[in-house]
Protein backbone atom coordinates (compact mmCIF):
# COMPACT_ATOMS: atom_id res chain seq x y z
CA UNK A 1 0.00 0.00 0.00
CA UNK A 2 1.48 3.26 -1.04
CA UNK A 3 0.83 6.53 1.33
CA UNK A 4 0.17 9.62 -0.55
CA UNK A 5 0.08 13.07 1.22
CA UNK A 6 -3.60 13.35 1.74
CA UNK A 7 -5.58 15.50 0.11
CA UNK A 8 -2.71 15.50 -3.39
CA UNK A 9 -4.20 13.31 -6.20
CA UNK A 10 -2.29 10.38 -7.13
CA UNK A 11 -1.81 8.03 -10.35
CA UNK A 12 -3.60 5.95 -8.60
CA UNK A 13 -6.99 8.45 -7.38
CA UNK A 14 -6.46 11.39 -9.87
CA UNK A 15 -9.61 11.40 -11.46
CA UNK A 16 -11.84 9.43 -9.32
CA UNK A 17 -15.71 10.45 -8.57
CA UNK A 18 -14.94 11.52 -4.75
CA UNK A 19 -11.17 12.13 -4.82
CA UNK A 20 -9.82 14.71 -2.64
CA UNK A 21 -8.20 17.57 -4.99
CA UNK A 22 -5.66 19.76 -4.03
CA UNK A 23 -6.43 23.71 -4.44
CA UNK A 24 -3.25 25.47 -5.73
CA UNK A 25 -3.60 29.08 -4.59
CA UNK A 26 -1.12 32.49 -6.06
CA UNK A 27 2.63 31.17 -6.17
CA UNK A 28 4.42 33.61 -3.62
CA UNK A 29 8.54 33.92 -3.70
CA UNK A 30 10.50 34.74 -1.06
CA UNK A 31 13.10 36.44 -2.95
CA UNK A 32 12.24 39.96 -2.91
CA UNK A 33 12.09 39.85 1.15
CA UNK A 34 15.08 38.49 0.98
CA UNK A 35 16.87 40.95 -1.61
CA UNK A 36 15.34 43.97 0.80
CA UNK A 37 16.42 42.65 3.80
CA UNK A 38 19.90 42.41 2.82
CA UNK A 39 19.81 46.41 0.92
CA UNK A 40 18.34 47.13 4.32
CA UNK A 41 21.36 45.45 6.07
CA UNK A 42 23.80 47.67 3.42
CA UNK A 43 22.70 50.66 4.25
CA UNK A 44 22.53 50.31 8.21
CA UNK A 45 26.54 48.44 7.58
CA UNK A 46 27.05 51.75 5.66
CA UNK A 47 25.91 54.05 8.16
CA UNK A 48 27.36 52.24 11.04
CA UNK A 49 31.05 52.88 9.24
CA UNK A 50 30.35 56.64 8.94
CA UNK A 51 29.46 57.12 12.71
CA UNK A 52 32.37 54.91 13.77
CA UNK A 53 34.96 56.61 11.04
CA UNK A 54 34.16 60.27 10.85
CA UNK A 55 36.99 62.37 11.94
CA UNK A 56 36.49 63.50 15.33
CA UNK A 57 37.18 66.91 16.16
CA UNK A 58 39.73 67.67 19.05
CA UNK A 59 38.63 71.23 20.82
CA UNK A 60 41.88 73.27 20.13
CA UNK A 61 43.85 73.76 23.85
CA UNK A 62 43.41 77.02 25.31
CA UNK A 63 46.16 79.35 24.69
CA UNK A 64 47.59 80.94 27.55
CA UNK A 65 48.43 84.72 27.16
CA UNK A 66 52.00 85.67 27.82
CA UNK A 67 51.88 88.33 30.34
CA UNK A 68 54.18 91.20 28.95
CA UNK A 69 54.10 94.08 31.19
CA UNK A 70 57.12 94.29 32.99
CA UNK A 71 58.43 94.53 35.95
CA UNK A 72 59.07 97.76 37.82
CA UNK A 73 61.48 96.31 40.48
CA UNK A 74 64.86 98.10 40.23
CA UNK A 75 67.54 95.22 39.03
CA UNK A 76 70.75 94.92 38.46
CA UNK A 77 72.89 92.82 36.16
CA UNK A 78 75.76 91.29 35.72
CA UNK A 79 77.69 88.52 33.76
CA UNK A 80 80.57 86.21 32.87
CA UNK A 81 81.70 88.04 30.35
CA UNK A 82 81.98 91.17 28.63
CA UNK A 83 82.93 92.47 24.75
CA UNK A 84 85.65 95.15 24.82
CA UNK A 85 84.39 98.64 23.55
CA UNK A 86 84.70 99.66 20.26
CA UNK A 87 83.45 102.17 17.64
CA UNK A 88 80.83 102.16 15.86
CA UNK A 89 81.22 103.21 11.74
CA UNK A 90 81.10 106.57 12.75
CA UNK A 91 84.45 106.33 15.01
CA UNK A 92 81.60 106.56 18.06
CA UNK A 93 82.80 104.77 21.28
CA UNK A 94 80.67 101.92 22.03
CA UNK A 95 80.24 99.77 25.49
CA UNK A 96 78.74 96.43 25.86
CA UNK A 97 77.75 96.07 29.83
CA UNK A 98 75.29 93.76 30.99
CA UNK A 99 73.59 96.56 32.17
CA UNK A 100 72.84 97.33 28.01
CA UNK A 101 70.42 94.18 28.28
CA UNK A 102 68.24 95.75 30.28
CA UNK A 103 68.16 99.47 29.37
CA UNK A 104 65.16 99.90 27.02
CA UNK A 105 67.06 100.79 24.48
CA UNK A 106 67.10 97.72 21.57
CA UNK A 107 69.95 99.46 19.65
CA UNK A 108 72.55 99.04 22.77
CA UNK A 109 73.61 95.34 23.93
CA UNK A 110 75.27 93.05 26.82
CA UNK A 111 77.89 91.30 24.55
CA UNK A 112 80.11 88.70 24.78
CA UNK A 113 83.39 87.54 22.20
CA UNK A 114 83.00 83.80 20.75
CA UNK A 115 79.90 81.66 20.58
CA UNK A 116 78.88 82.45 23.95
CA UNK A 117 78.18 78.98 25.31
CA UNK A 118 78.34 78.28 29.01
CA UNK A 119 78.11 82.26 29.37
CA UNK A 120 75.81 83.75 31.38
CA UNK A 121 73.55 87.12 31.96
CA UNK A 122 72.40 87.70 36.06
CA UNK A 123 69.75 89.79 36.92
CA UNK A 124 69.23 90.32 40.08
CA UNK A 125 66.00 92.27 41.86
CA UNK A 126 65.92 94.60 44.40
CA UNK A 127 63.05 92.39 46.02
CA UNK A 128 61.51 88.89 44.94
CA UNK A 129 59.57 89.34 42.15
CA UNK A 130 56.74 86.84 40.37
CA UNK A 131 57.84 85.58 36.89
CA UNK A 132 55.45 84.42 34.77
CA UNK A 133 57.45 85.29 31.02
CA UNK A 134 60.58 86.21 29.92
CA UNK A 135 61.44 88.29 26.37
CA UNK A 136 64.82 88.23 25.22
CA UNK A 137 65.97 90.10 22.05
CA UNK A 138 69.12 87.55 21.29
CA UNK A 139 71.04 89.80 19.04
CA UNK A 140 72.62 92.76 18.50
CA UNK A 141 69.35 94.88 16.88
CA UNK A 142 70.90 97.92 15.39
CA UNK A 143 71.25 99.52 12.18
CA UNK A 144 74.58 101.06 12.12
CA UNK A 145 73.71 105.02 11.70
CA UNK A 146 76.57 105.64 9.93
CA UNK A 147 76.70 103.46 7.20
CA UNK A 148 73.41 101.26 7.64
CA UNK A 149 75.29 97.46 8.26
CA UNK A 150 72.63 95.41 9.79
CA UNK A 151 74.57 94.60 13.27
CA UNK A 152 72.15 92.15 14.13
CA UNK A 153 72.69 89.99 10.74
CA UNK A 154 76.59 90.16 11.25
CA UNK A 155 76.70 89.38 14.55
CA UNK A 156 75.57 85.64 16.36
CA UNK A 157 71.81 85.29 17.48
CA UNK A 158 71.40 82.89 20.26
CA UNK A 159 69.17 80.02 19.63
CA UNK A 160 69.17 78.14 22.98
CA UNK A 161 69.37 79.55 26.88
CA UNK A 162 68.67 78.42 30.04
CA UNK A 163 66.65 80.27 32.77
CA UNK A 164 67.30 79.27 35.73
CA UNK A 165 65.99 81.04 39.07
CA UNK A 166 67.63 81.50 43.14
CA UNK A 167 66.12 77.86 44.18
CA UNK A 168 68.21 76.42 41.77
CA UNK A 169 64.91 75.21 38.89
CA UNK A 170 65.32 76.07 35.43
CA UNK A 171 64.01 75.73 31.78
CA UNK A 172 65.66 75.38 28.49
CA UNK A 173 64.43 77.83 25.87
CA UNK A 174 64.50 77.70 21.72
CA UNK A 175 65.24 80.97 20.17
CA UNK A 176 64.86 81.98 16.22
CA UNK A 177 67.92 83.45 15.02
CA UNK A 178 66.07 84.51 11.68
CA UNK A 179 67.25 88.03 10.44
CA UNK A 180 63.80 88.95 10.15
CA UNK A 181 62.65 88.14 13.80
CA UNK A 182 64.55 90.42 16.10
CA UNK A 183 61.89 91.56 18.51
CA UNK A 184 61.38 90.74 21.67
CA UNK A 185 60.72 86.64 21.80
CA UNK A 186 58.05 85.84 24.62
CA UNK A 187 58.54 82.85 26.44
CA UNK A 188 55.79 82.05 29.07
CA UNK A 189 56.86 80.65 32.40
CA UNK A 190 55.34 78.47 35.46
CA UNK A 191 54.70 81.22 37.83
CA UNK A 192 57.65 81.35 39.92
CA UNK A 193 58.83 84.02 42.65
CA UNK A 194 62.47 84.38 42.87
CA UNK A 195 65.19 87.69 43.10
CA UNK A 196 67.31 86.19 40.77
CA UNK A 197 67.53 85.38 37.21
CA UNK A 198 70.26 83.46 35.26
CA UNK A 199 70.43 83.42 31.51
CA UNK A 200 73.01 81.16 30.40
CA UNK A 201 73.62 80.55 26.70
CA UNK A 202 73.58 77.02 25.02
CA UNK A 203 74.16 77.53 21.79
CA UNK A 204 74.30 80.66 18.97
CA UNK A 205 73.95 81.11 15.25
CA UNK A 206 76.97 82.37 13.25
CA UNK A 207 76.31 85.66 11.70
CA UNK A 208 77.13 86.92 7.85
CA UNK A 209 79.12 89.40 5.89
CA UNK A 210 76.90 92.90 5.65
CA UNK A 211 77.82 95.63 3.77
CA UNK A 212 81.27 94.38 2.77
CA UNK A 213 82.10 93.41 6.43
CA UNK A 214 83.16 90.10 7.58
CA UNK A 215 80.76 88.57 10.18
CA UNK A 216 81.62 89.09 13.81
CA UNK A 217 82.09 85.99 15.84
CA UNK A 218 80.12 87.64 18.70
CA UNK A 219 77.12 86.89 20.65
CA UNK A 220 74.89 89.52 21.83
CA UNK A 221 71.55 90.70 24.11
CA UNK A 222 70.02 93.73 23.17
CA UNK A 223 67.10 93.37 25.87
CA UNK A 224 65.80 91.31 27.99
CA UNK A 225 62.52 91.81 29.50
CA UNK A 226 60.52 89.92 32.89
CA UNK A 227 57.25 89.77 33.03
């Protein structure tokens, strides 16, 4: 005897007064589901990647302002080492005390024969004074009146110092020796009270013929300003 799935005519009943028949309804394919359930899958997969992969934004740090009011302590300096004097183009004496570095005056300097390193510049304050930045001018700015040689371009421009205060902490500092940057150059400070400062040089840039002039193989601070 042969089982058929009841109610689906067989050889056997297909036909027959009484036979079950089987009622075939609308074919229906699962293929389109299936095709948008996967597009549906792409785009969330796509989506998901963007969210996770954008570039995220970084809030820029605060900048700090570099406090450059200075100080009206009376201070005095001193240093290692001092240029001789000499004349300027003019035949006009010229002096180079450390006391130059802190005059006001950008076109005098505290200077010093050689490349300067392991010399050092000593300010010392009348009372203890908060430091929160130091400008240093680390050349010789002056255009010679006489006969216009750039001073600061012939003469070395320190690139490196070292501050270091009356406890005994101090900081390394990067200077540009670029012809065209001889301004003051802020550098901003932990907070620190102290009634001493000592700049020591680490290293210099050679300067360059000007005006038919060899280069002088001297360093040189035209000012030097605590804030």
């Amino acid at each position: 005897m042969r089982f058929d799935a009841p109610g689906v005519p067989t050889r056997g009943n297909r036909g027959l007064p009484g036979a079950p028949v089987a009622v075939v309804g609308p074919q229906w394919s699962v293929w389109p589901v299936v095709i948008t359930v996967i597009a549906g899958l792409l785009v969330l997969g796509v989506l998901l990647t963007l969210l996770l992969w954008s570039p995220r934004v970084t809030p820029a740090t605060p900048v700090v302002p570099v406090a450059t009011t200075p100080v009206t302590t009376a201070m005095t300096a001193s240093a290692t080492c001092v240029r001789p004097d000499s004349t300027d183009a003019a035949g006009v004496p010229t002096s180079y005390e450390p006391s130059q570095a802190v005059d006001g005056v950008l076109a005098t300097a505290w200077r010093c024969t050689g490349d300067g390193v392991g010399e050092s510049l000593t300010l010392t304050f009348a009372a203890p004074i908060r430091v929160g930045s130091v400008g240093i001018v680390p050349g010789l700015a002056k255009i010679d009146p006489a006969d216009g040689t750039d001073r600061y371009a012939q003469n070395r421009r320190l690139t490196a110092v070292r501050l270091t205060t009356d406890d005994g902490r101090w900081v390394t500092i990067a200077l540009d020796p670029s012809v065209g940057r001889r301004g003051l150059q802020w550098t901003a400070l932990s907070a620190t009270v102290t009634s001493r400062l000592t700049i020591t040089v680490l290293d210099s840039a050679a300067g360059t013929a000007q005006n038919g002039q060899a280069a002088n193989d001297t360093i040189a601070v035209s000012e030097i300003v605590v804030a």
